[in-house]
C-alpha atoms as a PDB file:
ATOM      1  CA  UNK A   1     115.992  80.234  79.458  1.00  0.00           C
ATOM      2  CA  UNK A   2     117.348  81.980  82.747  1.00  0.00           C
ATOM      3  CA  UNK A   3     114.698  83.192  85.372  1.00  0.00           C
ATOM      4  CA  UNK A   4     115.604  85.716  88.571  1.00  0.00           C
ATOM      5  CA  UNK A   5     116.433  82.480  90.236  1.00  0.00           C
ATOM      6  CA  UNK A   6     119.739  81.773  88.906  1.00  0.00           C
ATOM      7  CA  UNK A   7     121.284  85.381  89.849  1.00  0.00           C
ATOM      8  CA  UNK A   8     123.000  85.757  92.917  1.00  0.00           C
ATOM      9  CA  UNK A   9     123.715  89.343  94.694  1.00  0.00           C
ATOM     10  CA  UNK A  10     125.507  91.068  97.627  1.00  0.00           C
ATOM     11  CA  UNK A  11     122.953  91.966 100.188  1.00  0.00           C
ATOM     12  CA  UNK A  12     123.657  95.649 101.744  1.00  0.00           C
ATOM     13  CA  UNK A  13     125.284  93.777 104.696  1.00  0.00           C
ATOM     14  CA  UNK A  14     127.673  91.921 102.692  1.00  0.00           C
ATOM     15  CA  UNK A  15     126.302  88.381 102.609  1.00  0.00           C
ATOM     16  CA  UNK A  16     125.989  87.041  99.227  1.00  0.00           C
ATOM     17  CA  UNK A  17     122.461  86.034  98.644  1.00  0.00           C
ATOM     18  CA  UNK A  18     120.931  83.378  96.090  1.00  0.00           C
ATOM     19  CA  UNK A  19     117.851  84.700  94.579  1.00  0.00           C
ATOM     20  CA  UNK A  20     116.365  81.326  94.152  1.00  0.00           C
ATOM     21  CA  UNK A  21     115.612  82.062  97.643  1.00  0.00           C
ATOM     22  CA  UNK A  22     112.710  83.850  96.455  1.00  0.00           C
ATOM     23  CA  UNK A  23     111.272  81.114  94.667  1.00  0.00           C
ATOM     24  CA  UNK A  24     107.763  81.017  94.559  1.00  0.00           C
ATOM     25  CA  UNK A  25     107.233  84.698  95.154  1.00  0.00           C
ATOM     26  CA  UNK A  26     106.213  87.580  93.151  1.00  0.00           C
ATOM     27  CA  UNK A  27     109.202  89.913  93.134  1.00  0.00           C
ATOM     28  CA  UNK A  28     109.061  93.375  92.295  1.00  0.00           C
ATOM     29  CA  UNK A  29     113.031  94.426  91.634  1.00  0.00           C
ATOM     30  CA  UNK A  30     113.599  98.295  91.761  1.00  0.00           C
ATOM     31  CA  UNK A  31     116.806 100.223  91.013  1.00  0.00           C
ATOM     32  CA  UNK A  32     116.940 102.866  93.752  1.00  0.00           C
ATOM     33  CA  UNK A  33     118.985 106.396  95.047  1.00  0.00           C
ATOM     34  CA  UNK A  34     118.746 107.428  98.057  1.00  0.00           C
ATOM     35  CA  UNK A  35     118.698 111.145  96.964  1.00  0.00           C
ATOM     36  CA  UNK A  36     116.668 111.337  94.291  1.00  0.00           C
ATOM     37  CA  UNK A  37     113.306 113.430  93.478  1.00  0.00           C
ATOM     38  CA  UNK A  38     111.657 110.276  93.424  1.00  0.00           C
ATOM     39  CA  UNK A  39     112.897 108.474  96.752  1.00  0.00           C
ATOM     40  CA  UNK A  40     109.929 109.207  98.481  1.00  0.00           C
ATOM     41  CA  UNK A  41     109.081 106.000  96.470  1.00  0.00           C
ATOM     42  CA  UNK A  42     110.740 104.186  99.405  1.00  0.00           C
ATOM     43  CA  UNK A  43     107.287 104.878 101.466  1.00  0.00           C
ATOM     44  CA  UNK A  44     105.496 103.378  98.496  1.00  0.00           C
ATOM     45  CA  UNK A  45     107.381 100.710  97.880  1.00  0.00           C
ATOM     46  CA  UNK A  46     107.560  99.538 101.851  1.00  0.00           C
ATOM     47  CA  UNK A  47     103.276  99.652 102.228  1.00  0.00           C
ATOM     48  CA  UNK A  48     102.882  97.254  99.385  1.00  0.00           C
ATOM     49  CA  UNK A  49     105.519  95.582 101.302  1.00  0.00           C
ATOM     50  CA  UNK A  50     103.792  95.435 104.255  1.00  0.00           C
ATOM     51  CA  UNK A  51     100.374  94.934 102.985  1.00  0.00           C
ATOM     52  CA  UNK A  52     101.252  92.118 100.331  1.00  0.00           C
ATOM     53  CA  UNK A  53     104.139  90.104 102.041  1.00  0.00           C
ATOM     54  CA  UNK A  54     101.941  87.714 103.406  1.00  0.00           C
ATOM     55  CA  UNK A  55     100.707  86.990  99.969  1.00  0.00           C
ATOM     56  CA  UNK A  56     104.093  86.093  98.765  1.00  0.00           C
ATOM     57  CA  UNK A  57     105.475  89.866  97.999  1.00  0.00           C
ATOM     58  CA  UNK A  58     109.140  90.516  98.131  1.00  0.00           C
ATOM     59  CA  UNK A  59     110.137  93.506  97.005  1.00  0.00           C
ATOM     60  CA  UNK A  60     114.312  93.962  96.434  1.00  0.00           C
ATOM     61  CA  UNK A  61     115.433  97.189  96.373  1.00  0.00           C
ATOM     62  CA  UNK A  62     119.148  97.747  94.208  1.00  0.00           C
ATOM     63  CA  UNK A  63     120.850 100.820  95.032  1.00  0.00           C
ATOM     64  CA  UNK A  64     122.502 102.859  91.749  1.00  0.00           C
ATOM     65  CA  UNK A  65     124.361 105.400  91.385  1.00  0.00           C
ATOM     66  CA  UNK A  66     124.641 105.794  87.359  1.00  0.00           C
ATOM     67  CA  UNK A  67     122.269 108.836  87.524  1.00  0.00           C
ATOM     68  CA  UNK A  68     123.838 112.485  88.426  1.00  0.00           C
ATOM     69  CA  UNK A  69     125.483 110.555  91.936  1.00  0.00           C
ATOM     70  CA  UNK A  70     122.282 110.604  93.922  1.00  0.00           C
ATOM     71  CA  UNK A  71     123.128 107.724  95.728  1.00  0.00           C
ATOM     72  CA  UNK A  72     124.972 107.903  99.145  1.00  0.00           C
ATOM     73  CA  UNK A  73     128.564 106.300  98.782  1.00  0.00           C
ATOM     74  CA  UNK A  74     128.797 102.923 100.929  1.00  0.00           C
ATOM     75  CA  UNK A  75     126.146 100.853 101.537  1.00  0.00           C
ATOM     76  CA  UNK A  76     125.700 101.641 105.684  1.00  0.00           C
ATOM     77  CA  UNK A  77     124.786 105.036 104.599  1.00  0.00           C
ATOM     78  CA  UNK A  78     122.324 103.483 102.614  1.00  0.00           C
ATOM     79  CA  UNK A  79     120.420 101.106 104.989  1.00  0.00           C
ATOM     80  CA  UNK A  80     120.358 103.658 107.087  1.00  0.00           C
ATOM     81  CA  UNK A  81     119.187 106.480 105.194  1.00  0.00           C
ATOM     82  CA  UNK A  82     116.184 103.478 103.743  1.00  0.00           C
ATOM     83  CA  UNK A  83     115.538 102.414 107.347  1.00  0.00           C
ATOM     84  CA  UNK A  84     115.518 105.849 108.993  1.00  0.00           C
ATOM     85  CA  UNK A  85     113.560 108.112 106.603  1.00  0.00           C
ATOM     86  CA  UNK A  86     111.295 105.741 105.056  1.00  0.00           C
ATOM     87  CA  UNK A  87     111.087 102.605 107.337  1.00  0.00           C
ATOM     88  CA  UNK A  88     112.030 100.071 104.498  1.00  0.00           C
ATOM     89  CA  UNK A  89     112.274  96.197 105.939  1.00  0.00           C
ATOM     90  CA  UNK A  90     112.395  94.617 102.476  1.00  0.00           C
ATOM     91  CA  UNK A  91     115.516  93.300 101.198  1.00  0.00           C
ATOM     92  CA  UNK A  92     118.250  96.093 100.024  1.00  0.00           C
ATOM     93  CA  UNK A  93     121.065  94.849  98.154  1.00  0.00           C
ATOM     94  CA  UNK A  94     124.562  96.231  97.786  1.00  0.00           C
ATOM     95  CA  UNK A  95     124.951  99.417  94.972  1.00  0.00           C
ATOM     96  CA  UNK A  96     125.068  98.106  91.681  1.00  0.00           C
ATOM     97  CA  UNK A  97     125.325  99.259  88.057  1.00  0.00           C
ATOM     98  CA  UNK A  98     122.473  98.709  85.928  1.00  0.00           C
ATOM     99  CA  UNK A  99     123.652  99.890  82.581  1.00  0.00           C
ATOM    100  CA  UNK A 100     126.636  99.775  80.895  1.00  0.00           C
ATOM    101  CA  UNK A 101     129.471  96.590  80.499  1.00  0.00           C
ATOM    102  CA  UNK A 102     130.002  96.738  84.725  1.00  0.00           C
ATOM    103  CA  UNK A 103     125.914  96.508  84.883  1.00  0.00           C
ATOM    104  CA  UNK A 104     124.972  93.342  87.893  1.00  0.00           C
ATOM    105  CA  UNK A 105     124.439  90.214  85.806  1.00  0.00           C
ATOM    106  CA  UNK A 106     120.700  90.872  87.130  1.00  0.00           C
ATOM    107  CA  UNK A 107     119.734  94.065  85.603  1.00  0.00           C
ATOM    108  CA  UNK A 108     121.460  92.887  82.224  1.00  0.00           C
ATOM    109  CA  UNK A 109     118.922  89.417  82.455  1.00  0.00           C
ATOM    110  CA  UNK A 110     116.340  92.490  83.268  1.00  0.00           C
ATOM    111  CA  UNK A 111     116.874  94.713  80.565  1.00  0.00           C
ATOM    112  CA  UNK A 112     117.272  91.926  78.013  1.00  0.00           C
ATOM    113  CA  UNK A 113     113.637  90.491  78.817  1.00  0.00           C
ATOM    114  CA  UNK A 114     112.061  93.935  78.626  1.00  0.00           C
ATOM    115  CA  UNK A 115     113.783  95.389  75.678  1.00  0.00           C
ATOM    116  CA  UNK A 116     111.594  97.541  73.059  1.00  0.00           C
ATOM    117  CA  UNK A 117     112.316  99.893  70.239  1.00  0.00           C
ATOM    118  CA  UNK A 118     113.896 102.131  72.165  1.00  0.00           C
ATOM    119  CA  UNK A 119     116.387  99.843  73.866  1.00  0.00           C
ATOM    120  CA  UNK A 120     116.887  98.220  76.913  1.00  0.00           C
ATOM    121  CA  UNK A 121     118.756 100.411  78.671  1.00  0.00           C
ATOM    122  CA  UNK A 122     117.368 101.964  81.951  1.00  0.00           C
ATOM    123  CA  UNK A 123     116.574 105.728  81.889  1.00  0.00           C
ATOM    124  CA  UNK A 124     116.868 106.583  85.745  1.00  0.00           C
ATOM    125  CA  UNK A 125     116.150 105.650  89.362  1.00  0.00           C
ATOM    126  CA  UNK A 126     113.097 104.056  90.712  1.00  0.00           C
ATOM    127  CA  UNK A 127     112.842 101.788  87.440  1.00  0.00           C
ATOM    128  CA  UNK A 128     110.437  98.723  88.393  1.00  0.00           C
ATOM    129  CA  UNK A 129     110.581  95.087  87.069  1.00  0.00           C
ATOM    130  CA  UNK A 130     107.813  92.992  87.877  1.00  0.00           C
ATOM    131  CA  UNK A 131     108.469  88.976  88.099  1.00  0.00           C
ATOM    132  CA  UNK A 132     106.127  86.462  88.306  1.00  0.00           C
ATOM    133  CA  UNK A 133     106.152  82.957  90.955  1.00  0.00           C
ATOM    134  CA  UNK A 134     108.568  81.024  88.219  1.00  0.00           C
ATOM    135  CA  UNK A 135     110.938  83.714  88.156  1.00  0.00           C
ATOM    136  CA  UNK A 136     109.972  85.367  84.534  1.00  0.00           C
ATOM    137  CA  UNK A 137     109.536  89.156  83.992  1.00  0.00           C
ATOM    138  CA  UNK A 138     105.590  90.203  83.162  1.00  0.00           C
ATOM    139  CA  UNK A 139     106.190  93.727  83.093  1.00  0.00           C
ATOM    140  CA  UNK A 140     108.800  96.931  83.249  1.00  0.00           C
ATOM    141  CA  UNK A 141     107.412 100.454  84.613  1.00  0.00           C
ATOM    142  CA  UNK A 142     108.972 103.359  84.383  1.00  0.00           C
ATOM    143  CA  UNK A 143     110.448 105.556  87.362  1.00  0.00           C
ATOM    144  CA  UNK A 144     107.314 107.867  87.279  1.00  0.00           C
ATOM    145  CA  UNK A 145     105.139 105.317  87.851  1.00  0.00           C
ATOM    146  CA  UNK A 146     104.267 105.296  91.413  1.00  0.00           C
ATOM    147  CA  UNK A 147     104.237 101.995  93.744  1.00  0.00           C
ATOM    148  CA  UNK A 148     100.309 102.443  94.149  1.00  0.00           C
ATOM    149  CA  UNK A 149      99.519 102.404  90.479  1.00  0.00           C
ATOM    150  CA  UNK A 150     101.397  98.908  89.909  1.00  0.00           C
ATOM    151  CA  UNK A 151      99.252  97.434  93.024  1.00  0.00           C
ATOM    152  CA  UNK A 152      96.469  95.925  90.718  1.00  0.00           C
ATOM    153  CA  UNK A 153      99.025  94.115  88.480  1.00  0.00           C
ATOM    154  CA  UNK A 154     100.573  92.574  91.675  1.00  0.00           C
ATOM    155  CA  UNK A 155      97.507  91.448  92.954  1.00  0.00           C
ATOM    156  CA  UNK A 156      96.790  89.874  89.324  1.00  0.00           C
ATOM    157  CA  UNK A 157     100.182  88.057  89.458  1.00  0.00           C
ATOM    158  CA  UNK A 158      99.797  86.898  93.682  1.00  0.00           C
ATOM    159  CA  UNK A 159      96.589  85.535  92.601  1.00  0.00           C
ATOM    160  CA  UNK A 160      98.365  84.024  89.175  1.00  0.00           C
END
């Protein structure tokens, strides 16, 4: 059974980046757009950054640009856009897909493991996958669901 370990993906600098890496850490993977409604996310996402790292925290942010183009078009424009407006430090990747055949091998392991009636597919930006220490998904939340309201279920799974 695969866990987020045996993915690889293009950090937004270009390196490629084995996510085994983050073995032993709770990840929280988000699809992301720069120029979205919900962006100011960014600020969310970076202070349970911040305050959980130490902990074991790493949060990966994957840029999209499936929904209505609100994602800047190379991936300098993002970092800096992330860095400058919203002081993110946790580890961007290059933009992705996250639906469709083209979708990063990633978000199709993600979608698969969270699946429900209404499919797997991922309805916008700002989509959060929570995985645990062994690399297994414990829970999806959707794009309304703000950073802060997810901090008691990472706390469970740091202390897990």
């Amino acid at each position: 059974m695969p866990t987020l370990y045996d993915f690889t993906a293009t950090t937004i600098t270009g390196q490629e980046r084995n996510l085994a890496d983050y073995r032993g850490n709770v990840v929280l993977v988000v699809n992301t757009a720069s120029k979205c409604g919900l962006a100011p996310q960014f600020a969310g996402l970076e202070e349970l950054y911040k305050r959980h790292a130490d902990a074991g925290l790493v949060v990966l942010g994957f840029p999209s640009d499936q929904f209505m183009n609100q994602e800047f078009g190379d991936d300098a424009q993002i970092a800096e856009h992330c860095q400058l407006n919203y002081g993110v430090s946790f580890p961007m990747f290059s933009k992705v897909d996250v639906n469709g055949k083209g979708a990063h091998p990633v978000f199709q392991w993600l979608r698969k493991e969270t699946g429900g009636l209404l499919g797997d597919a991922i309805k916008w930006n700002f989509t959060k996958f929570l995985v645990d220490r062994e690399g297994r998904v414990v829970r999806r939340y959707a794009p309304t669901v703000e950073p802060a309201q997810i901090e008691a279920d990472l706390v469970k799974a740091l202390a897990g």
